[in-house]
Every structure is written in structure tokens, then in C-alpha cells.
PDB file of N, CA and C in Angstrom:
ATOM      1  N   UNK A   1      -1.885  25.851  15.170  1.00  0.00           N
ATOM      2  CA  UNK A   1      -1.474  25.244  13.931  1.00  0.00           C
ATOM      3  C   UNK A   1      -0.274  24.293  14.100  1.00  0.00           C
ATOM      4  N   UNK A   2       0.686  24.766  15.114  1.00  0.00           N
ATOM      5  CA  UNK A   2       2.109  23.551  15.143  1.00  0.00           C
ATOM      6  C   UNK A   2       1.281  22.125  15.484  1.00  0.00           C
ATOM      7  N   UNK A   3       0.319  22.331  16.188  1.00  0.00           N
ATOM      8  CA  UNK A   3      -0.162  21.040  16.869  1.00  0.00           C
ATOM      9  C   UNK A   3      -1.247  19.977  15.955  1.00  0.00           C
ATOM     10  N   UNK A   4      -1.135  20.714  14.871  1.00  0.00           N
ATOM     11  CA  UNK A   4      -1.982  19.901  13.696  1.00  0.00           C
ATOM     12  C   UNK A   4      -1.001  19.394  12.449  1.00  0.00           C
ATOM     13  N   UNK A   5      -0.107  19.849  12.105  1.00  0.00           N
ATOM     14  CA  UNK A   5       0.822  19.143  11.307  1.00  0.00           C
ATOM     15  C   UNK A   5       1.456  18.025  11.772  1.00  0.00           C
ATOM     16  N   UNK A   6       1.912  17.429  12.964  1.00  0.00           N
ATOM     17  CA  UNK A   6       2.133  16.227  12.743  1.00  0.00           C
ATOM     18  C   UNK A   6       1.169  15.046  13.065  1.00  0.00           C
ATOM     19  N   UNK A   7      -0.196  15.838  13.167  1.00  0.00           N
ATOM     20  CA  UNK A   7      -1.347  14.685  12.795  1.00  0.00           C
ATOM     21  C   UNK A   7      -1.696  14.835  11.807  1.00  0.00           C
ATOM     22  N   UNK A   8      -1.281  15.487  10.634  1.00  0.00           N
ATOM     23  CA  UNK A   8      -1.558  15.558   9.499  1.00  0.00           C
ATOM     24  C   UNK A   8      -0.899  14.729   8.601  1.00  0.00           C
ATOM     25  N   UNK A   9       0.506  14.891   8.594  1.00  0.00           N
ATOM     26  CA  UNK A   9       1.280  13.706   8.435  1.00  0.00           C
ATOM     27  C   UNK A   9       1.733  12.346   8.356  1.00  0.00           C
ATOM     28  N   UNK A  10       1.186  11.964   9.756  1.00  0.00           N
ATOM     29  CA  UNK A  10       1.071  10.430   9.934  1.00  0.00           C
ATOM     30  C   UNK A  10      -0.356  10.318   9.495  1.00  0.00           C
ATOM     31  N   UNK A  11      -1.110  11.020   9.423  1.00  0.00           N
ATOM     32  CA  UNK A  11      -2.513  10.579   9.126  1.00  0.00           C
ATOM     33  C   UNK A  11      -2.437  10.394   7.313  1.00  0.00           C
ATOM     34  N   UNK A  12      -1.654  11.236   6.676  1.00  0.00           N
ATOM     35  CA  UNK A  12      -1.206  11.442   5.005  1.00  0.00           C
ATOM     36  C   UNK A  12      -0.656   9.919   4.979  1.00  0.00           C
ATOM     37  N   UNK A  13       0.430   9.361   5.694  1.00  0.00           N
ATOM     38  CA  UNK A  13       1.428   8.460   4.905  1.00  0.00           C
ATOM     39  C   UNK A  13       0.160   7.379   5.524  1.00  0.00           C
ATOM     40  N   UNK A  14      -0.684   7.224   6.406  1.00  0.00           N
ATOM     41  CA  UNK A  14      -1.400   6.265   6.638  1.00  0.00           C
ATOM     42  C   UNK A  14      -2.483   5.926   5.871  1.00  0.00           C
ATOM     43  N   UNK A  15      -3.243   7.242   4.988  1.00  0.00           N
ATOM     44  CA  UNK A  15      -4.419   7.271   4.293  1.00  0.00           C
ATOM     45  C   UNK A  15      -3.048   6.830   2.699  1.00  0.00           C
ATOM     46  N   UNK A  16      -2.373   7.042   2.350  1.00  0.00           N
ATOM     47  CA  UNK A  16      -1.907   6.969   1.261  1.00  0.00           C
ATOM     48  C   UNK A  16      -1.801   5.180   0.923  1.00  0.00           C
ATOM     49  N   UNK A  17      -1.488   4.388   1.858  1.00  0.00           N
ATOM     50  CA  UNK A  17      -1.285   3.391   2.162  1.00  0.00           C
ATOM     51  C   UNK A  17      -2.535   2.791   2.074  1.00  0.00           C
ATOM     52  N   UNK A  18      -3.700   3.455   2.849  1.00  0.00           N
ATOM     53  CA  UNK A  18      -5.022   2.632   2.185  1.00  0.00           C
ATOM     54  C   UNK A  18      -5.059   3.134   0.785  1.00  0.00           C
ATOM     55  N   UNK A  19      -4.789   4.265  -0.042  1.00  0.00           N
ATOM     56  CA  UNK A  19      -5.257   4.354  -1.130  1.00  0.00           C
ATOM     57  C   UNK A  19      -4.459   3.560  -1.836  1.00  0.00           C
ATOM     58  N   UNK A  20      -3.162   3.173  -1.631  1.00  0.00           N
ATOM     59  CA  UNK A  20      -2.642   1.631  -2.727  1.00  0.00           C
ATOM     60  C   UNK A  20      -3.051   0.928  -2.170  1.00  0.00           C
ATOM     61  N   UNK A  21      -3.731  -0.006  -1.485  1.00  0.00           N
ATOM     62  CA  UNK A  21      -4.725  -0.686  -1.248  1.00  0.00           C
ATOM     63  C   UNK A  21      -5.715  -0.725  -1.647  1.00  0.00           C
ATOM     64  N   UNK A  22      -6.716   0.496  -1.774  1.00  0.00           N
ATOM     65  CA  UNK A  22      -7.718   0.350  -2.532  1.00  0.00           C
ATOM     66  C   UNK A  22      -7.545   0.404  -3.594  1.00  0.00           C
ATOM     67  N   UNK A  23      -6.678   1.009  -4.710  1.00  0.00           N
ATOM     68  CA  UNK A  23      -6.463   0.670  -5.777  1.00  0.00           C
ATOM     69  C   UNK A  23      -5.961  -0.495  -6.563  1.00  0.00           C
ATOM     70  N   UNK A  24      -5.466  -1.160  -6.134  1.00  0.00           N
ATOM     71  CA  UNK A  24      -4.774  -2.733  -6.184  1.00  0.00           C
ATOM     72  C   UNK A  24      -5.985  -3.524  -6.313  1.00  0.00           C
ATOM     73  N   UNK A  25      -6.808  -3.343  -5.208  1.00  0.00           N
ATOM     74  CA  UNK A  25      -8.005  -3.895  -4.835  1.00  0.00           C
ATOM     75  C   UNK A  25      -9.068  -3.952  -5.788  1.00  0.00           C
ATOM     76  N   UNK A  26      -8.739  -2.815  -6.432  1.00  0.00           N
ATOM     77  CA  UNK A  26     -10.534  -2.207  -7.533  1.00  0.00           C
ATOM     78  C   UNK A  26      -9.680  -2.624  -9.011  1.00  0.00           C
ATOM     79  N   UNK A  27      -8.412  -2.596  -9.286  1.00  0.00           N
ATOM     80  CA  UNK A  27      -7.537  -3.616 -10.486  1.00  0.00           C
ATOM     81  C   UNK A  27      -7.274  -4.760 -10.068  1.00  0.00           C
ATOM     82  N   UNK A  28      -7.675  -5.176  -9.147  1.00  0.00           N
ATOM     83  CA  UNK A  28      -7.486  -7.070  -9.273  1.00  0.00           C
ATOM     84  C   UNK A  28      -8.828  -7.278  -9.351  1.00  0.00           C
ATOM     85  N   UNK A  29      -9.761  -6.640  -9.307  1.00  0.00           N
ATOM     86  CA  UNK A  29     -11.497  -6.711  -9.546  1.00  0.00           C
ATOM     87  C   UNK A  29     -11.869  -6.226 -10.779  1.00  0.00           C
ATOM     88  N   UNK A  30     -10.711  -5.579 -11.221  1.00  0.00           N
ATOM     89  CA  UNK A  30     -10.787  -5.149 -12.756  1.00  0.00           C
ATOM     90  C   UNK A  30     -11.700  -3.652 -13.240  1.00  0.00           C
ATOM     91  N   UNK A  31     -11.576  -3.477 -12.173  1.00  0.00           N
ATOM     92  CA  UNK A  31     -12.639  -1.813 -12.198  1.00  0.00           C
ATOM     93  C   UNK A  31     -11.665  -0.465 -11.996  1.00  0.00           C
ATOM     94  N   UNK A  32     -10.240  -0.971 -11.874  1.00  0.00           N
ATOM     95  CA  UNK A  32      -9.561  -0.120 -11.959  1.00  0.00           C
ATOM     96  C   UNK A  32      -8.508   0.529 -12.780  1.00  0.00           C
ATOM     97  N   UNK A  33      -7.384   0.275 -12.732  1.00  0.00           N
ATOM     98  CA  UNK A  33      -6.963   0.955 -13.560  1.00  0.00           C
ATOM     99  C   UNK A  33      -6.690   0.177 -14.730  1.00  0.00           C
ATOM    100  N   UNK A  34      -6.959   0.302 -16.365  1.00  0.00           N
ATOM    101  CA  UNK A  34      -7.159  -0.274 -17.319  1.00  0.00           C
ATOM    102  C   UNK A  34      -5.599  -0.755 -18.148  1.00  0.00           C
ATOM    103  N   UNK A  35      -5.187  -2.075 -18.905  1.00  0.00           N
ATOM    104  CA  UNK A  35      -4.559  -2.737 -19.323  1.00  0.00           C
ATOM    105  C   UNK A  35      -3.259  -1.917 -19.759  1.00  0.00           C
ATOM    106  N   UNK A  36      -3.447  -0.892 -20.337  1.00  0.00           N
ATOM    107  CA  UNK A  36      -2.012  -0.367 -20.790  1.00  0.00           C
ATOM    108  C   UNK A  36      -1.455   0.085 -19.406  1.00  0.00           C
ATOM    109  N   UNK A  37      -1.881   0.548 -18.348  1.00  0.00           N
ATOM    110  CA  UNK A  37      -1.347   1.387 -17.190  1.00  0.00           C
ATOM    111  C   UNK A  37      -1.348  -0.013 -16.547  1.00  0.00           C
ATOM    112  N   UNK A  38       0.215  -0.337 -15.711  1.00  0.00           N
ATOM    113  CA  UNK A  38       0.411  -1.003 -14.821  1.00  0.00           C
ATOM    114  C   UNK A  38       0.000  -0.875 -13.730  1.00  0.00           C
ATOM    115  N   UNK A  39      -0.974  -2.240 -12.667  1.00  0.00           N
ATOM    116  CA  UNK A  39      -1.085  -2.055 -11.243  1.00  0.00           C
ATOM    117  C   UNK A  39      -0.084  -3.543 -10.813  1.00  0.00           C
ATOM    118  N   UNK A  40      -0.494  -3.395  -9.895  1.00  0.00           N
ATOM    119  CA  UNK A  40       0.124  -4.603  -8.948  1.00  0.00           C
ATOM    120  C   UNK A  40      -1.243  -5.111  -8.747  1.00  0.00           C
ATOM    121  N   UNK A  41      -2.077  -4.569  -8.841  1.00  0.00           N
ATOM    122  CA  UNK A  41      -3.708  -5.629  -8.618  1.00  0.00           C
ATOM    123  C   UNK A  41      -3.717  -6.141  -9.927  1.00  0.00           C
ATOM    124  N   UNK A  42      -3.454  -5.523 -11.275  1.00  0.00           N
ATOM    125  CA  UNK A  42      -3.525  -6.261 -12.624  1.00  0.00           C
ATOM    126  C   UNK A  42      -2.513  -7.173 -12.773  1.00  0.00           C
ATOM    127  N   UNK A  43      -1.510  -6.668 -11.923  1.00  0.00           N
ATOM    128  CA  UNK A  43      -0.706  -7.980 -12.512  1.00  0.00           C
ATOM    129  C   UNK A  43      -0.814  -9.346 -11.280  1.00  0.00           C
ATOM    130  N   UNK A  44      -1.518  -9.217 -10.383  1.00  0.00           N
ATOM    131  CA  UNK A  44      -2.154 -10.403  -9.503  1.00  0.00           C
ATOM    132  C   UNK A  44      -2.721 -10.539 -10.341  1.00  0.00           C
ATOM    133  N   UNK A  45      -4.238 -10.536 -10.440  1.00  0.00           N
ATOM    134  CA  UNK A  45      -4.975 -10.750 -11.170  1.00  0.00           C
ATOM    135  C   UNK A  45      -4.527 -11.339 -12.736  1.00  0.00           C
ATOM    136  N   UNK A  46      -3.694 -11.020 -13.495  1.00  0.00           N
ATOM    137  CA  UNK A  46      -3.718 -11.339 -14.609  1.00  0.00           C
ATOM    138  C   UNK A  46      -3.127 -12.934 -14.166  1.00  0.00           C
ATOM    139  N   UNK A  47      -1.721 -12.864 -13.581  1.00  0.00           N
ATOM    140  CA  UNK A  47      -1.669 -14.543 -13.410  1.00  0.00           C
ATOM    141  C   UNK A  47      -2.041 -14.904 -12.153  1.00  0.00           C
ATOM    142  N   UNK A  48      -3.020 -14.932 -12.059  1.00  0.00           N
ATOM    143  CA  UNK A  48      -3.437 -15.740 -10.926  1.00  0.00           C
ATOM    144  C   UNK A  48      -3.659 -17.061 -10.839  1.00  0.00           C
ATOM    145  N   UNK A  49      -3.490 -17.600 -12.099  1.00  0.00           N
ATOM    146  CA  UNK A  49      -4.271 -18.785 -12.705  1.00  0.00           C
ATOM    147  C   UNK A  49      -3.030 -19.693 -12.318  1.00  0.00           C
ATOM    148  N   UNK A  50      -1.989 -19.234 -12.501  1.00  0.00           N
ATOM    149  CA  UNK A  50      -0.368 -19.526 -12.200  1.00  0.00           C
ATOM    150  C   UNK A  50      -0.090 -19.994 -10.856  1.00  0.00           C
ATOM    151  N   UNK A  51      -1.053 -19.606  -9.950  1.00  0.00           N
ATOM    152  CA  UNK A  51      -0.716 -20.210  -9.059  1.00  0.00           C
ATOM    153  C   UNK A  51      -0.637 -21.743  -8.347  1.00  0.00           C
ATOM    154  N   UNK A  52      -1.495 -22.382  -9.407  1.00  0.00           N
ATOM    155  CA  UNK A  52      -0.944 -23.768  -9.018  1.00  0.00           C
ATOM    156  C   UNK A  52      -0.189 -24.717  -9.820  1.00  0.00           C
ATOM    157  N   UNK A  53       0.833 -23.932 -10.739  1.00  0.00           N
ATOM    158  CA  UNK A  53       1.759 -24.356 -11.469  1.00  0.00           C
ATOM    159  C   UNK A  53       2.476 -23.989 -11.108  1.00  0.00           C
ATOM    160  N   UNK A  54       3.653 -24.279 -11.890  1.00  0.00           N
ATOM    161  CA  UNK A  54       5.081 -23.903 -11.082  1.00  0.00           C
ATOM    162  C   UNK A  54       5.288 -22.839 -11.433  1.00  0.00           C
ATOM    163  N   UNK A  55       4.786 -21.667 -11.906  1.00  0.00           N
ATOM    164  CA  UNK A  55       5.028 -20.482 -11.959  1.00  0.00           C
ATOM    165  C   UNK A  55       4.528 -19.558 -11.249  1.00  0.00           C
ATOM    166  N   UNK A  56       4.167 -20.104 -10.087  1.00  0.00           N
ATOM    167  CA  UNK A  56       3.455 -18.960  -8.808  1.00  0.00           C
ATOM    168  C   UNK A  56       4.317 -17.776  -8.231  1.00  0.00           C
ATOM    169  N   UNK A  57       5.388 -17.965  -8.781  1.00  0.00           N
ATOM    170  CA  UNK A  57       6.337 -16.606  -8.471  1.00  0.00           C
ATOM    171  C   UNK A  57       5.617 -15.296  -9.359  1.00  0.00           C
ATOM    172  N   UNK A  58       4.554 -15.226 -10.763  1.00  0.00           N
ATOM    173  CA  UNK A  58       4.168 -14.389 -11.574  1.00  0.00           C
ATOM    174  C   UNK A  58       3.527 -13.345 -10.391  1.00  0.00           C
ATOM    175  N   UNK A  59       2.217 -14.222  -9.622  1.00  0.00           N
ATOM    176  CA  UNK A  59       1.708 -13.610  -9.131  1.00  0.00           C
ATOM    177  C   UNK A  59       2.179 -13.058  -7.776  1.00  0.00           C
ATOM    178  N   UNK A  60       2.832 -14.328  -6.620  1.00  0.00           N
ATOM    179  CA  UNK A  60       3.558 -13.429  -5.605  1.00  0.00           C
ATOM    180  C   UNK A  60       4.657 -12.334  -5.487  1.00  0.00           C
ATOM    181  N   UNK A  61       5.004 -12.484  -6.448  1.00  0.00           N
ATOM    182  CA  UNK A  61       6.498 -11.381  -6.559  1.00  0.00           C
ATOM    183  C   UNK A  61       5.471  -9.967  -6.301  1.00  0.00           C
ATOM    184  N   UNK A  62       4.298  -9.815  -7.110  1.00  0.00           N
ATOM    185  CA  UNK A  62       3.605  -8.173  -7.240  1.00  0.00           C
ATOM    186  C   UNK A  62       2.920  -8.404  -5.647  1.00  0.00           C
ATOM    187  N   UNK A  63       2.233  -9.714  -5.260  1.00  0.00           N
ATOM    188  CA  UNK A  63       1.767  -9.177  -3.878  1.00  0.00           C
ATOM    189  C   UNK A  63       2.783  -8.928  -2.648  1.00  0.00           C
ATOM    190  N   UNK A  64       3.800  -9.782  -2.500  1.00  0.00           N
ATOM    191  CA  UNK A  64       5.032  -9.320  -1.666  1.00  0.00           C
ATOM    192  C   UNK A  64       5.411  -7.853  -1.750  1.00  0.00           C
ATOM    193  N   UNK A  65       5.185  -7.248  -3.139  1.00  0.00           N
ATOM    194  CA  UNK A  65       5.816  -6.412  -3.831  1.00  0.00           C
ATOM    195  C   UNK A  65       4.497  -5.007  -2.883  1.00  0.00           C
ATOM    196  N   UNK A  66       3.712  -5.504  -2.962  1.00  0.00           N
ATOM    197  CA  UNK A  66       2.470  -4.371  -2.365  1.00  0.00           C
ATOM    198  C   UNK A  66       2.731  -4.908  -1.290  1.00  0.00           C
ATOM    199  N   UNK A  67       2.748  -5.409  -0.568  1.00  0.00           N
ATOM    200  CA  UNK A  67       2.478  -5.923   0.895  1.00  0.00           C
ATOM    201  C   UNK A  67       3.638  -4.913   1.678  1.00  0.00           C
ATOM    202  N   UNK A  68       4.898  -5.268   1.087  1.00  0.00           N
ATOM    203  CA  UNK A  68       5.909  -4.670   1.512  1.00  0.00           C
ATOM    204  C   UNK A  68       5.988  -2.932   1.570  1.00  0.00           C
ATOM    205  N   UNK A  69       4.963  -2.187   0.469  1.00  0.00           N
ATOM    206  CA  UNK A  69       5.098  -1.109   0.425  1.00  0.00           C
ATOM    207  C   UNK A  69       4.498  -0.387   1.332  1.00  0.00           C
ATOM    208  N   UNK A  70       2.720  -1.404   1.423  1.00  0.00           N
ATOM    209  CA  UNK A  70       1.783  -0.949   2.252  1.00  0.00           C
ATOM    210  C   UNK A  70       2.914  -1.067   3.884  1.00  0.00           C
ATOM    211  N   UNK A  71       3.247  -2.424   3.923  1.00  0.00           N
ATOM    212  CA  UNK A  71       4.060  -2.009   5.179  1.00  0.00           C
ATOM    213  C   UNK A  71       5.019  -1.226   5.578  1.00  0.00           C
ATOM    214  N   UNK A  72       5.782  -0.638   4.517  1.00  0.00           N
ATOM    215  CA  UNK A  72       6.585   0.754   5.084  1.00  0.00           C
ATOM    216  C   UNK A  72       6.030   1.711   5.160  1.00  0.00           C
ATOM    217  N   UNK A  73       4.819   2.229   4.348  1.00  0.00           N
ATOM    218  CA  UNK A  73       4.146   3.344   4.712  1.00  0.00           C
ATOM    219  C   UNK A  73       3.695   3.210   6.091  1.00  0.00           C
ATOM    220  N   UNK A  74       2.641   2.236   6.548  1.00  0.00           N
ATOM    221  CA  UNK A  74       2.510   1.606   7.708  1.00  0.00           C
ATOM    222  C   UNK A  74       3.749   2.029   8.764  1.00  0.00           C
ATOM    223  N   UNK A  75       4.817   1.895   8.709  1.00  0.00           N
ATOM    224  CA  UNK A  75       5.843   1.864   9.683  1.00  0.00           C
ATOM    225  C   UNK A  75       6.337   3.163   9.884  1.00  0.00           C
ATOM    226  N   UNK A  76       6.068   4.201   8.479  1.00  0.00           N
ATOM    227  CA  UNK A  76       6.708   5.729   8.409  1.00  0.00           C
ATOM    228  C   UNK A  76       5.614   6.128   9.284  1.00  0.00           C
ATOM    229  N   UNK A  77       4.590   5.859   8.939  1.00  0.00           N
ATOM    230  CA  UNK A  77       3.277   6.908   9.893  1.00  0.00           C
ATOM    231  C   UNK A  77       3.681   6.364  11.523  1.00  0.00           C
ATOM    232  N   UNK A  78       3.871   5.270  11.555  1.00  0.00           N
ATOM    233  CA  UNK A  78       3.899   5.051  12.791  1.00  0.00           C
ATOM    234  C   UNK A  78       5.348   5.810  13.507  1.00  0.00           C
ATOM    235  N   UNK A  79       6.422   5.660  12.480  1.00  0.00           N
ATOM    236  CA  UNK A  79       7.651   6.325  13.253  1.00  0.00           C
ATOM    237  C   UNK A  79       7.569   8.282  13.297  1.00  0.00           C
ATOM    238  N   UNK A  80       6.453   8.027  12.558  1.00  0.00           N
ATOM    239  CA  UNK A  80       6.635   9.842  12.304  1.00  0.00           C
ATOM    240  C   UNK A  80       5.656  10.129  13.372  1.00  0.00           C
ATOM    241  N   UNK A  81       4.528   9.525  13.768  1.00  0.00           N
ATOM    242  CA  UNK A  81       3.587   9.567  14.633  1.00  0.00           C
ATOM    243  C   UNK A  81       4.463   9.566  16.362  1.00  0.00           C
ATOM    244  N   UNK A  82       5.663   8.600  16.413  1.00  0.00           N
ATOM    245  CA  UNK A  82       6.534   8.360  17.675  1.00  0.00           C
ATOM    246  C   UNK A  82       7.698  10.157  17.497  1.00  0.00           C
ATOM    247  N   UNK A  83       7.876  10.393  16.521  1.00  0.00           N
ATOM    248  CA  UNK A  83       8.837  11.023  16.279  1.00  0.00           C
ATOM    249  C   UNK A  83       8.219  12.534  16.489  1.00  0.00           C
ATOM    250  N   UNK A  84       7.035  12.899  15.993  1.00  0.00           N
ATOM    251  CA  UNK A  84       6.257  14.021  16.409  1.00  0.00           C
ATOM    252  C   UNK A  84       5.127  14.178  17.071  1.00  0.00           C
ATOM    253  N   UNK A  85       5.290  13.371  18.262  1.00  0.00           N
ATOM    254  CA  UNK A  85       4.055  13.238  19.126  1.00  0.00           C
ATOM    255  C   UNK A  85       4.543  14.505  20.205  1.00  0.00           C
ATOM    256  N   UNK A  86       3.671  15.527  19.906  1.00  0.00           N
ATOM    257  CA  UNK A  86       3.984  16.586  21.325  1.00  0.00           C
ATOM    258  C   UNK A  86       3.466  16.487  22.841  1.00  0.00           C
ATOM    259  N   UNK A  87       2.419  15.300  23.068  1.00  0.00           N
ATOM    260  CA  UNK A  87       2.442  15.102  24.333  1.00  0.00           C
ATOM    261  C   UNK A  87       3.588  14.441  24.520  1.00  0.00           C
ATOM    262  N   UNK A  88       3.844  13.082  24.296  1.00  0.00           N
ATOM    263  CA  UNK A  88       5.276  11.982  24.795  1.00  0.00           C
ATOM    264  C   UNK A  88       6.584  13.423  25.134  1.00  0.00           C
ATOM    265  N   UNK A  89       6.513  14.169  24.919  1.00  0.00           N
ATOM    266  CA  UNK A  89       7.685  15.215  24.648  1.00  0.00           C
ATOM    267  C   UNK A  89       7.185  16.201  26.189  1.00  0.00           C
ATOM    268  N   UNK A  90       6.407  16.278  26.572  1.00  0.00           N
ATOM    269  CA  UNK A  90       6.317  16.847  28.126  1.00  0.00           C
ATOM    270  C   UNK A  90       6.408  16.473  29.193  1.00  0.00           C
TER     271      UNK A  90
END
């Protein structure tokens, strides 16, 4: 059992990271989560249209805004994956 929790872990913060991904994904396609509940895919999606006016900050601010999150989860699995790897440690 010690030897399955920290592949459980990095495998958690890595699958969590696709699941705001896929959710972003299925509300900027509009199949997800509905108008009163905030996504970061609804609010791409809603101004997207913005993007070739001068108000293209509407829509990049929320994808920077996911990009950045997906990439720290990304970086925790990977440091927790370096940090509790029990072979590297023999």
C-alpha cells in the first residue's frame, strides 16, 4: 500500500487538470455548465466575438486564466511525482 499512494496522487492532481479541461471544453461548446453557474469555457465563449475588436482582453484574460491553472496542476503532479518517486530514492 505505501507504494501506491504516491501514484495515486500525481495521477489525482493530473486527472483533475484534464477534468478542468474537459469542462471548459463542453461550456465553450455550450453543453456544459449552464448560464447562471460561471465557467471559464462560458466566459470564452460568450465574448469571443470580441476578439477582433479592441476588447480581446474579455476573452483572453479567462483563457490565460485556465491555461495557467491547468499548468500548475500540471507542474504539482509533476513535482509531487519527483518528490515521491520511491525508486529515484534507492
Amino acid at each position: 500500500m505505501p507504494q501506491v499512494i504516491p501514484a495515486l496522487t500525481v495521477l489525482a492532481a493530473s486527472q483533475f487538470a484534464s477534468a478542468i479541461l474537459l469542462e471548459s471544453g463542453l461550456s465553450f461548446l455550450g453543453i456544459g455548465a449552464q448560464p447562471p453557474m460561471p465557467s471559464w469555457g462560458g466566459m470564452i465563449r460568450d465574448h469571443y466575438a470580441y476578439l477582433l475588436t479592441g476588447q480581446a482582453h474579455l476573452a483572453l484574460v479567462p483563457g490565460f486564466a485556465l491555461a495557467s491553472l491547468v499548468l500548475a496542476f500540471m507542474a504539482l503532479g509533476t513535482a509531487l511525482r519527483d518528490v515521491l518517486d520511491v525508486r529515484a530514492s534507492s
